[in-house]
Structure formats: C-alpha cells, structure tokens
PDB file of N, CA and C in Angstrom:
ATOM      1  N   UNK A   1     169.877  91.333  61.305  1.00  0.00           N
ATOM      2  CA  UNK A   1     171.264  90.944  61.373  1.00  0.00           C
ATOM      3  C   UNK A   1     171.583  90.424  62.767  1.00  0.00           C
ATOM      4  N   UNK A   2     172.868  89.969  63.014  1.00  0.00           N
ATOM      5  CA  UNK A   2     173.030  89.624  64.483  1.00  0.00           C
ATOM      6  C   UNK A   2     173.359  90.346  65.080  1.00  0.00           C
ATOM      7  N   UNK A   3     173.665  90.486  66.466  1.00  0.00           N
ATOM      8  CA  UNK A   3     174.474  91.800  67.601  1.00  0.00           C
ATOM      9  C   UNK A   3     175.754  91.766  67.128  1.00  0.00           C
ATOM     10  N   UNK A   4     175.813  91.109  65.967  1.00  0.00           N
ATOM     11  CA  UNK A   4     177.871  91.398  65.797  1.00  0.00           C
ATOM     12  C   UNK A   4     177.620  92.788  64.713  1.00  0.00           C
ATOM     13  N   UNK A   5     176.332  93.159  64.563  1.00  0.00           N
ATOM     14  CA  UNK A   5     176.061  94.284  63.032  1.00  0.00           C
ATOM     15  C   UNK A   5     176.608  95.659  64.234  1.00  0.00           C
ATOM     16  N   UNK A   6     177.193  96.488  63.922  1.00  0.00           N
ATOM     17  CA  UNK A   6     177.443  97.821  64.819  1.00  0.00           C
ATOM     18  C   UNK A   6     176.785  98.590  63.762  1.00  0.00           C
ATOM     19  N   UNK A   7     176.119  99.561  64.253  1.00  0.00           N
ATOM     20  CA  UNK A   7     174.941 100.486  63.301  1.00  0.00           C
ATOM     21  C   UNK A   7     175.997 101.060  62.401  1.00  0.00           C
ATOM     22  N   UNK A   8     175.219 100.481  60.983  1.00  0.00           N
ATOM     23  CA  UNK A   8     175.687 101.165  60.103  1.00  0.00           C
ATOM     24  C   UNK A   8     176.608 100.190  59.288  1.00  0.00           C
ATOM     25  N   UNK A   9     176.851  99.053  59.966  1.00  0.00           N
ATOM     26  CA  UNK A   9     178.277  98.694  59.380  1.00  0.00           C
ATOM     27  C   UNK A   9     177.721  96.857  59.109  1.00  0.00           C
ATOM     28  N   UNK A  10     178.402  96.845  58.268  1.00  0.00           N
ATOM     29  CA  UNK A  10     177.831  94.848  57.764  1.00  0.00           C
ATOM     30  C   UNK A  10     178.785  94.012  58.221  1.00  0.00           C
ATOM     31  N   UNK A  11     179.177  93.188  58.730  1.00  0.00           N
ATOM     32  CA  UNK A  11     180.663  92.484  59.187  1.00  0.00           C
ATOM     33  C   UNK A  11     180.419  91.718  57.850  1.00  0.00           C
ATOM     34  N   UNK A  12     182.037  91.569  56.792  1.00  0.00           N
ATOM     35  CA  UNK A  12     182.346  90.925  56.185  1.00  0.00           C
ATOM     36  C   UNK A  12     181.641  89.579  55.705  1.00  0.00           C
ATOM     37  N   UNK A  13     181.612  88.613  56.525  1.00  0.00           N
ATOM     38  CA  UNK A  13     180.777  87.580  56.918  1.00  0.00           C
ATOM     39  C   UNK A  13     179.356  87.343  56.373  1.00  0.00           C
ATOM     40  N   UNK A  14     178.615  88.491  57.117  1.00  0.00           N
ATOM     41  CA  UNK A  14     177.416  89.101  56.545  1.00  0.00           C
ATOM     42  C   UNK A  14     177.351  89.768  55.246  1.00  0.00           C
ATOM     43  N   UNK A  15     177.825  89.620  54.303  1.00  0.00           N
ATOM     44  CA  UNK A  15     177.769  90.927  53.353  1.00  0.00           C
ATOM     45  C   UNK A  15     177.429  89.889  51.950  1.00  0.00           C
ATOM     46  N   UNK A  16     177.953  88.894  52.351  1.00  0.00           N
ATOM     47  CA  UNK A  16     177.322  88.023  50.684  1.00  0.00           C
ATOM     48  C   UNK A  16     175.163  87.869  50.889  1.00  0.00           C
ATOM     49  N   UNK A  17     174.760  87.926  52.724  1.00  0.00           N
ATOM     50  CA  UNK A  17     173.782  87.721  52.079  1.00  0.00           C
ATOM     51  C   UNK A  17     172.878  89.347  52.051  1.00  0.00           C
ATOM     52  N   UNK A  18     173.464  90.296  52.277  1.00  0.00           N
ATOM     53  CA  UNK A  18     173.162  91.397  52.253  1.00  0.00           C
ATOM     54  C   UNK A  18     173.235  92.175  50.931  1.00  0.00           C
ATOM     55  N   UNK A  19     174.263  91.251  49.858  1.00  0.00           N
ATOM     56  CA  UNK A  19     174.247  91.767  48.411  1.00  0.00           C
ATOM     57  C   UNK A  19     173.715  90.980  47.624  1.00  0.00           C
ATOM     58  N   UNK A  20     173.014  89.751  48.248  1.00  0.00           N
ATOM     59  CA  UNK A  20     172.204  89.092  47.381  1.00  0.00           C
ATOM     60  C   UNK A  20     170.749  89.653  46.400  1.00  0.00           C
ATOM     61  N   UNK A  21     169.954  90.772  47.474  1.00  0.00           N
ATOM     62  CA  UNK A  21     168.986  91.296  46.207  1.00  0.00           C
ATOM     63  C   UNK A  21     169.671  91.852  45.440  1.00  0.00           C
ATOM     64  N   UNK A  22     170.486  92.006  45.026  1.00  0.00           N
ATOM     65  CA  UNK A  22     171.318  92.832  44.353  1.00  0.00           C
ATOM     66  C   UNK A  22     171.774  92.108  42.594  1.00  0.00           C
ATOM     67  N   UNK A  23     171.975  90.725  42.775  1.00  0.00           N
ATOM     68  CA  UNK A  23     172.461  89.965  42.321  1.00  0.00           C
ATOM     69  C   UNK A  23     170.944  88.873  41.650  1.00  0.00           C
ATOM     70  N   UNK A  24     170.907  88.744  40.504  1.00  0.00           N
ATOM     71  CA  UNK A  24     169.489  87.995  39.331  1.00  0.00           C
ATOM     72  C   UNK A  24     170.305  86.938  39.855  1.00  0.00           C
ATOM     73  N   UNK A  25     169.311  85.901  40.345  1.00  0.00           N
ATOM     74  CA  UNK A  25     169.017  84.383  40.994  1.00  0.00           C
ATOM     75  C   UNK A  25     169.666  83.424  39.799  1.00  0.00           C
ATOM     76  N   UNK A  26     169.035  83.857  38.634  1.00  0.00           N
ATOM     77  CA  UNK A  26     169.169  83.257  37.214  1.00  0.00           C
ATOM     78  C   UNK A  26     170.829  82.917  36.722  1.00  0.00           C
ATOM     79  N   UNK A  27     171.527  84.341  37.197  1.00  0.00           N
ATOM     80  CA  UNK A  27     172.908  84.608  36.606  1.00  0.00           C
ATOM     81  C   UNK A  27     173.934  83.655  37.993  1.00  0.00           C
ATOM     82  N   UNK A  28     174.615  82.340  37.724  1.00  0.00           N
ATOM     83  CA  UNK A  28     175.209  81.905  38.253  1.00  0.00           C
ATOM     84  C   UNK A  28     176.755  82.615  38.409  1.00  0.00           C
ATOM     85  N   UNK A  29     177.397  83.163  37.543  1.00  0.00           N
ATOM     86  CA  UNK A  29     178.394  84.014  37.765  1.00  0.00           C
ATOM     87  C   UNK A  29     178.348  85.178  38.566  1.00  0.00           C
ATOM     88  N   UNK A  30     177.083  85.919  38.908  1.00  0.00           N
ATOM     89  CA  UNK A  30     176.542  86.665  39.365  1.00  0.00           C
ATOM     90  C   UNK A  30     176.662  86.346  40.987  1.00  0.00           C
ATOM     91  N   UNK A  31     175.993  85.335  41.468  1.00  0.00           N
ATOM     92  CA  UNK A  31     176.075  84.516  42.366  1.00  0.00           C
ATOM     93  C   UNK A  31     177.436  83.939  43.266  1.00  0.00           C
ATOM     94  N   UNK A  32     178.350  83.594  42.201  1.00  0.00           N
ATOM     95  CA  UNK A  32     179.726  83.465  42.329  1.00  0.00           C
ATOM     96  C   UNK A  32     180.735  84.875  42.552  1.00  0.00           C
ATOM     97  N   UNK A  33     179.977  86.206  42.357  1.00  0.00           N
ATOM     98  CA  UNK A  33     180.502  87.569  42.831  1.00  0.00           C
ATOM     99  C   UNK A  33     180.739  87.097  44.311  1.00  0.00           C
ATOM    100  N   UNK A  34     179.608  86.679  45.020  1.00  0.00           N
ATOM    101  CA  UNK A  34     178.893  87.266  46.079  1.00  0.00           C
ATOM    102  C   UNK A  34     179.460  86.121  47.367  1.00  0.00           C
ATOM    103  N   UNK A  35     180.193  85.167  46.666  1.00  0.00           N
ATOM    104  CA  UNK A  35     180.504  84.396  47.395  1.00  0.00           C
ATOM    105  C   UNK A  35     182.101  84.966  48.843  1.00  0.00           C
ATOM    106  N   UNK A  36     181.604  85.039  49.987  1.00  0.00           N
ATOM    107  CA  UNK A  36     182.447  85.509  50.803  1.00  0.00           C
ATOM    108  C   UNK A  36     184.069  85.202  50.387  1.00  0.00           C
ATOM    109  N   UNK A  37     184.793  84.207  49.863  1.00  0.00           N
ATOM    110  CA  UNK A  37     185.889  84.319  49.287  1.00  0.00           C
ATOM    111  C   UNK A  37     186.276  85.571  48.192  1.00  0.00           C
ATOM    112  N   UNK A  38     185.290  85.515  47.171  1.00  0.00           N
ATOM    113  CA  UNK A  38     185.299  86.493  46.253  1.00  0.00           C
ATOM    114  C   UNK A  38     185.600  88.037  46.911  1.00  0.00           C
ATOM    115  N   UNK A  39     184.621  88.309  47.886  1.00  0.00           N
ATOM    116  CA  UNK A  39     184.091  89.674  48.590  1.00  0.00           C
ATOM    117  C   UNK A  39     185.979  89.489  49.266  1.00  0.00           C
ATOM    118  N   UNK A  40     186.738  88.785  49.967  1.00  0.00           N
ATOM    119  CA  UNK A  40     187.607  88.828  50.796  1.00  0.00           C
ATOM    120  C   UNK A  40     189.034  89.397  49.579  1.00  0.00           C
ATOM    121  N   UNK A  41     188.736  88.704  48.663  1.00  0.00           N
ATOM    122  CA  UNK A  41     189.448  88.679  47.788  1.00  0.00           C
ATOM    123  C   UNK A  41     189.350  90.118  47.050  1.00  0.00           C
ATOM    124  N   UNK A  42     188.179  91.340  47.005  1.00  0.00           N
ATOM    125  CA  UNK A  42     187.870  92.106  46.883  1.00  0.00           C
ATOM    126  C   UNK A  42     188.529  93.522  47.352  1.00  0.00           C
ATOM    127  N   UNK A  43     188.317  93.109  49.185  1.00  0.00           N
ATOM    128  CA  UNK A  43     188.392  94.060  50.648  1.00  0.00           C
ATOM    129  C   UNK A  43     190.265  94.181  49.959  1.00  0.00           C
ATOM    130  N   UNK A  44     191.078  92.585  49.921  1.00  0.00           N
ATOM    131  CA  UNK A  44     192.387  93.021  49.655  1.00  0.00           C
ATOM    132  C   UNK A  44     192.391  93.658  48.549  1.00  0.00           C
ATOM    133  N   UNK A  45     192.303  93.591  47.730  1.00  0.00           N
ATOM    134  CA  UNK A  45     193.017  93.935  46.471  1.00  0.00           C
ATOM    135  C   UNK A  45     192.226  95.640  46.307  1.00  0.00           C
ATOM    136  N   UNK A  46     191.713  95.823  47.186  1.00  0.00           N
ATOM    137  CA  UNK A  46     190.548  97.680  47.338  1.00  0.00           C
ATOM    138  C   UNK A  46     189.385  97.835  46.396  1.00  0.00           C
ATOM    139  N   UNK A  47     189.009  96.508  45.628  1.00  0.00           N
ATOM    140  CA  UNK A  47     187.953  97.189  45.444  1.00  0.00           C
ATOM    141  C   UNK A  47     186.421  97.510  46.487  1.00  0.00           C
ATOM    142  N   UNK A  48     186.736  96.816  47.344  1.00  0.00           N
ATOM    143  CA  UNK A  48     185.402  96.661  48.064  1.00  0.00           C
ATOM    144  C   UNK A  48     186.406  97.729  49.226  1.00  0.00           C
ATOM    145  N   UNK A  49     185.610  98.892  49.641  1.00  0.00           N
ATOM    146  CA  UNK A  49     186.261  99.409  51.094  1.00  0.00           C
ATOM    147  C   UNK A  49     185.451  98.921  52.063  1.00  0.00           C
ATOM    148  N   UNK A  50     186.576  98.328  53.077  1.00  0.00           N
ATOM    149  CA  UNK A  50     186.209  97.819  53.858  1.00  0.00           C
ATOM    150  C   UNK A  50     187.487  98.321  55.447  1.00  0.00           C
ATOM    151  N   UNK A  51     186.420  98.275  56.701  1.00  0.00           N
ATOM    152  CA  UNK A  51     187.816  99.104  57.829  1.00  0.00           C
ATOM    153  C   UNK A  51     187.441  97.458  58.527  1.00  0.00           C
ATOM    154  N   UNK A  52     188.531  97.844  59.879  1.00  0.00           N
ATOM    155  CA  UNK A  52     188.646  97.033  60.437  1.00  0.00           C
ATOM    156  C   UNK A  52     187.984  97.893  62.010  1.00  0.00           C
ATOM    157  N   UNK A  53     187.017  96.822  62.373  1.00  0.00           N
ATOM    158  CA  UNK A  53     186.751  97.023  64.030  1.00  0.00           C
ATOM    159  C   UNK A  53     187.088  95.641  64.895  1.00  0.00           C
ATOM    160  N   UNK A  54     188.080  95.851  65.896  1.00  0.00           N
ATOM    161  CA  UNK A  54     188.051  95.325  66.943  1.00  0.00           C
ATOM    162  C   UNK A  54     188.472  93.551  66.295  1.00  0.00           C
ATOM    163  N   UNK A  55     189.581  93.640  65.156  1.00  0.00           N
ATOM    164  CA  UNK A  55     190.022  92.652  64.478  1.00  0.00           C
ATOM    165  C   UNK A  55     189.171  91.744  63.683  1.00  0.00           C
ATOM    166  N   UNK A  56     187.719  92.709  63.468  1.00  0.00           N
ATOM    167  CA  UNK A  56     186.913  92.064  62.244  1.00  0.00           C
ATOM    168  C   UNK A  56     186.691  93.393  60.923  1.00  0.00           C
ATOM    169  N   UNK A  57     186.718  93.009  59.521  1.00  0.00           N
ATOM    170  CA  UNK A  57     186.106  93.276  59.138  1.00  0.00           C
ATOM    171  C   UNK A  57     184.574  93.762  58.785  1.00  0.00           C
ATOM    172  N   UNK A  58     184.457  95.315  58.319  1.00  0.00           N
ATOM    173  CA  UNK A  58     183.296  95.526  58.121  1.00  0.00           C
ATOM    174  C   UNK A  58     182.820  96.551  56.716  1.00  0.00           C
ATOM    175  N   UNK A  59     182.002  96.454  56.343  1.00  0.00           N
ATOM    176  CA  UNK A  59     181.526  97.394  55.153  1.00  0.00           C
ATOM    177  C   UNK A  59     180.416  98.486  55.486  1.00  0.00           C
ATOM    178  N   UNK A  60     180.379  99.399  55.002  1.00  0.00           N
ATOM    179  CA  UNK A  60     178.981 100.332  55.429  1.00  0.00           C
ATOM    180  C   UNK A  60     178.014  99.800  54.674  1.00  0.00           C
ATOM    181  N   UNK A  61     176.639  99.843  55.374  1.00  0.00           N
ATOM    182  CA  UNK A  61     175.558  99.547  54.726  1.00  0.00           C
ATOM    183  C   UNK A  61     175.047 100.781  53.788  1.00  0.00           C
ATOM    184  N   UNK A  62     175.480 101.864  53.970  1.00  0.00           N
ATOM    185  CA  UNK A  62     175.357 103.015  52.595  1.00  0.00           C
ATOM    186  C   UNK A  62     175.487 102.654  51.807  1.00  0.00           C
ATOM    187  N   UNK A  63     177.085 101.834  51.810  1.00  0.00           N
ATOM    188  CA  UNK A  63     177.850 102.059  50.531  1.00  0.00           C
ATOM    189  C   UNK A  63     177.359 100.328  49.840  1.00  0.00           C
ATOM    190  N   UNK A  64     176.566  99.873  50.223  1.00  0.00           N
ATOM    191  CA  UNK A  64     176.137  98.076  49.536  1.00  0.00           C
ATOM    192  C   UNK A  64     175.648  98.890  48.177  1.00  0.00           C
ATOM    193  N   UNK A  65     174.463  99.532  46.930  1.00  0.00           N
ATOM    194  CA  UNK A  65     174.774  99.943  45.926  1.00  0.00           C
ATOM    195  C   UNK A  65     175.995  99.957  45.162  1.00  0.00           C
ATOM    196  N   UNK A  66     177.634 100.478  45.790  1.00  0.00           N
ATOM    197  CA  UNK A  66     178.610 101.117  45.151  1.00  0.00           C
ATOM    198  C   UNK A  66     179.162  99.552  45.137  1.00  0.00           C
ATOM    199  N   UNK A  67     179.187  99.207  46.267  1.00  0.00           N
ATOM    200  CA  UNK A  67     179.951  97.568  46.499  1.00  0.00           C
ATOM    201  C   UNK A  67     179.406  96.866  45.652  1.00  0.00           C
ATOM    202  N   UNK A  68     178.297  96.735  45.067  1.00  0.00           N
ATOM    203  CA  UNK A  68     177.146  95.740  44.092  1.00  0.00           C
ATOM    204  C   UNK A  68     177.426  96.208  42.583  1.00  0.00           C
ATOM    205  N   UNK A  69     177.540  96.973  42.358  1.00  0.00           N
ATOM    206  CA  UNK A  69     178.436  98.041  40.935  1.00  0.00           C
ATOM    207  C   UNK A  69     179.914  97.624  40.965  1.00  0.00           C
ATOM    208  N   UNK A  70     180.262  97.588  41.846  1.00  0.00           N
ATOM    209  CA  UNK A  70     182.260  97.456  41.784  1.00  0.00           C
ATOM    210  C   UNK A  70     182.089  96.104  41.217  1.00  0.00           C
ATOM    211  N   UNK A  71     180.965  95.004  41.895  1.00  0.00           N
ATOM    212  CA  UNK A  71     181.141  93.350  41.754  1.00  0.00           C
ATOM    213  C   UNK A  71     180.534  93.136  40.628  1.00  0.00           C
ATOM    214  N   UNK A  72     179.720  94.062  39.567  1.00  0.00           N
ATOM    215  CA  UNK A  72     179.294  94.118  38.197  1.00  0.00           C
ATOM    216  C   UNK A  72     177.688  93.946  38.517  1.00  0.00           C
ATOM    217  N   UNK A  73     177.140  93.531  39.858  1.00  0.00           N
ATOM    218  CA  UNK A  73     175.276  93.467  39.797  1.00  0.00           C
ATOM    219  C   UNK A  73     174.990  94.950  39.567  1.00  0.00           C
ATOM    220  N   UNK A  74     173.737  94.678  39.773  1.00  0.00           N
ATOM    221  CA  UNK A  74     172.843  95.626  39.680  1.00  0.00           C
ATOM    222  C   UNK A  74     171.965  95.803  40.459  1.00  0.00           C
ATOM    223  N   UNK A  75     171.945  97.670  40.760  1.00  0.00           N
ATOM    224  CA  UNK A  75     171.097  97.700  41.999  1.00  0.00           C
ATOM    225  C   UNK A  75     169.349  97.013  41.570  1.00  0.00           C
ATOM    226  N   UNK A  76     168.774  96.777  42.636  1.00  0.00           N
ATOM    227  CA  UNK A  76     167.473  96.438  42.949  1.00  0.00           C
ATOM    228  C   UNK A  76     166.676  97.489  42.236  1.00  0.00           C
ATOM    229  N   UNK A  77     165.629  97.149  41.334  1.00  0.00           N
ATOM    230  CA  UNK A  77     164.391  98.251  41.110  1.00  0.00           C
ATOM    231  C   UNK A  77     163.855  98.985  41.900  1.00  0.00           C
ATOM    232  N   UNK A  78     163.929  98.465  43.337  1.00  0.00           N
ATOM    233  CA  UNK A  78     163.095  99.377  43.955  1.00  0.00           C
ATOM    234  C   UNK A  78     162.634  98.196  45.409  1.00  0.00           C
ATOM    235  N   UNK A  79     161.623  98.563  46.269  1.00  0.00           N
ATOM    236  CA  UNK A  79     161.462  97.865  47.217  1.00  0.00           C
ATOM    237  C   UNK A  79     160.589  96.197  46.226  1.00  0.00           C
ATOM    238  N   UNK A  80     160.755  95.214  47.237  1.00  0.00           N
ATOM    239  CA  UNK A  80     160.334  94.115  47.104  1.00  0.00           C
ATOM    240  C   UNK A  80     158.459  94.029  46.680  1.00  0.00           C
ATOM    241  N   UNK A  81     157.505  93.612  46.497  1.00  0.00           N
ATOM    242  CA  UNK A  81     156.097  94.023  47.175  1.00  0.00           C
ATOM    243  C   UNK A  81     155.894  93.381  47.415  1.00  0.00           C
ATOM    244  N   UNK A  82     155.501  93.542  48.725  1.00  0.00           N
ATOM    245  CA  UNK A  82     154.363  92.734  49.332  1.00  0.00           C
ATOM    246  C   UNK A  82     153.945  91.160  49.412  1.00  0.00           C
ATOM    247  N   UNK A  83     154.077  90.304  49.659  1.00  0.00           N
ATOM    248  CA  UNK A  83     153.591  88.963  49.516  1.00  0.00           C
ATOM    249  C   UNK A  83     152.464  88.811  50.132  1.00  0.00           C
ATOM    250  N   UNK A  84     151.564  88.185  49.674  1.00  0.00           N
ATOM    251  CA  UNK A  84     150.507  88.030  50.359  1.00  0.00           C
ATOM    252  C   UNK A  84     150.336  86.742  51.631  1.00  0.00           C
ATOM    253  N   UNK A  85     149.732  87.505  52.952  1.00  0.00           N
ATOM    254  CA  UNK A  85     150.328  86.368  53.901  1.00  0.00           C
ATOM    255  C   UNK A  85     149.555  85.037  53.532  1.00  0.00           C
ATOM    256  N   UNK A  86     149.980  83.578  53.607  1.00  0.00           N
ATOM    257  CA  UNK A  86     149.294  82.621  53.691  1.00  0.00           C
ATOM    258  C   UNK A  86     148.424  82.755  54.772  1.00  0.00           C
ATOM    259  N   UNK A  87     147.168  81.911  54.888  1.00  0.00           N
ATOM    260  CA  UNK A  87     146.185  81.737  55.574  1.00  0.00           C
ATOM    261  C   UNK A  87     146.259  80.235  55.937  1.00  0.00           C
ATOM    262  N   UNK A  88     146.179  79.254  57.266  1.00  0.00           N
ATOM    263  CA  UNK A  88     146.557  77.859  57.256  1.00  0.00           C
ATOM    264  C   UNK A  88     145.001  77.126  57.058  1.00  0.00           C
ATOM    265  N   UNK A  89     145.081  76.385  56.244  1.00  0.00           N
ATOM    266  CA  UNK A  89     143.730  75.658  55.848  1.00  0.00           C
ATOM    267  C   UNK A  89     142.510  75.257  56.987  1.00  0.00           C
ATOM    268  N   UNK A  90     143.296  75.436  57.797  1.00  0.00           N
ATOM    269  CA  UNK A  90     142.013  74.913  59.173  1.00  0.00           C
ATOM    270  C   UNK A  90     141.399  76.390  59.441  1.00  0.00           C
ATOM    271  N   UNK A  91     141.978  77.694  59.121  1.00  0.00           N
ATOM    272  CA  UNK A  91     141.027  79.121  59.434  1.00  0.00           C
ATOM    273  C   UNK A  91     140.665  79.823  58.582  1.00  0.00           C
ATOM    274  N   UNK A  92     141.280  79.252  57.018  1.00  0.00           N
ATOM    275  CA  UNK A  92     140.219  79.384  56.018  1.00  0.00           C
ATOM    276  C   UNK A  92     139.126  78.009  56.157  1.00  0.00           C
ATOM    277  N   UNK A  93     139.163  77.180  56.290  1.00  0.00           N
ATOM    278  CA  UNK A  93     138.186  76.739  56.186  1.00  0.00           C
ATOM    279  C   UNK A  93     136.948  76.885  57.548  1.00  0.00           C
ATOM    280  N   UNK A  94     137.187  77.466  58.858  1.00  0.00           N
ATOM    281  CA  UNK A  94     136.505  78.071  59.722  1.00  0.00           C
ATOM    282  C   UNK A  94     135.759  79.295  59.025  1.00  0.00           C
ATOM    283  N   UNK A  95     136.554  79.792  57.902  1.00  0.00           N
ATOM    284  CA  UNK A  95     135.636  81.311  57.656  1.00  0.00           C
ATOM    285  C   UNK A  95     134.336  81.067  56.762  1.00  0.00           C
TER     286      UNK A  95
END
C-alpha cells in the first residue's frame, strides 16, 4: 500500500483495489460493487463503517470480509497459490 495506509486501516481510495480478490473477474455487477463511487456511496448511507483520520476516510483491514458480504461478494477460498516464476529465455537457454 502507500505511506497514506496507517496500520491497520485502508484509506477509502484504496479499498476498491483491496476488495477486488474478493469480487469473480467474470461477474461485471460484481465489479461495479467495488467501484470507489459505489464504496462512497456505501461509507454514507452506513453500510460500509468507515472513521475519519485527519479529514480522510478509512476502513479497517479486519473488517474487508464483513465489507465484501455487506457489497454481496464473496470471501476468497483461501490464499492465492503460488505462480510459478518465469525464467527469461536467454538463462533457460544457458542451462
């Protein structure tokens, strides 16, 4: 995140791409949750809790699950795995 993240906390801003695993690539309405208007539109009306520091908005990073449920996604299965690193063709082909 950037130095604007204070431990623990997502600034507003940040939070559509922080609920993106959250949200199937496939489901375009899904996608349209997550869009920072939507999320703003959220913070007012209470479903998303959100405080204010130092005249910005912020969300806890605990609570991204409960925030991803309020917006109708679904949490993540579980961690990501693994990708396998590429190798660049000039040091596979040295081996």
């Amino acid at each position: 995140m950037t130095s604007s993240t204070i431990a623990g906390l997502i600034p507003l801003t940040e939070l559509p791409a922080a609920l993106r695993p959250f949200a199937d690539p496939a489901d375009a309405a899904a996608q349209n949750r997550i869009r920072y208007q939507a999320l703003w539109t959220r913070v007012c009306d209470g479903t998303i809790p959100a405080e204010k520091v130092g005249g910005r908005l912020f969300a806890q990073r605990e609570k991204l699950p409960d925030i991803a449920r309020a917006l109708g996604l679904t949490a993540p299965a579980g961690p990501k795995p693994a990708r396998a690193k590429r190798v660049p063709s000039n040091v596979a082909a040295a081996a």
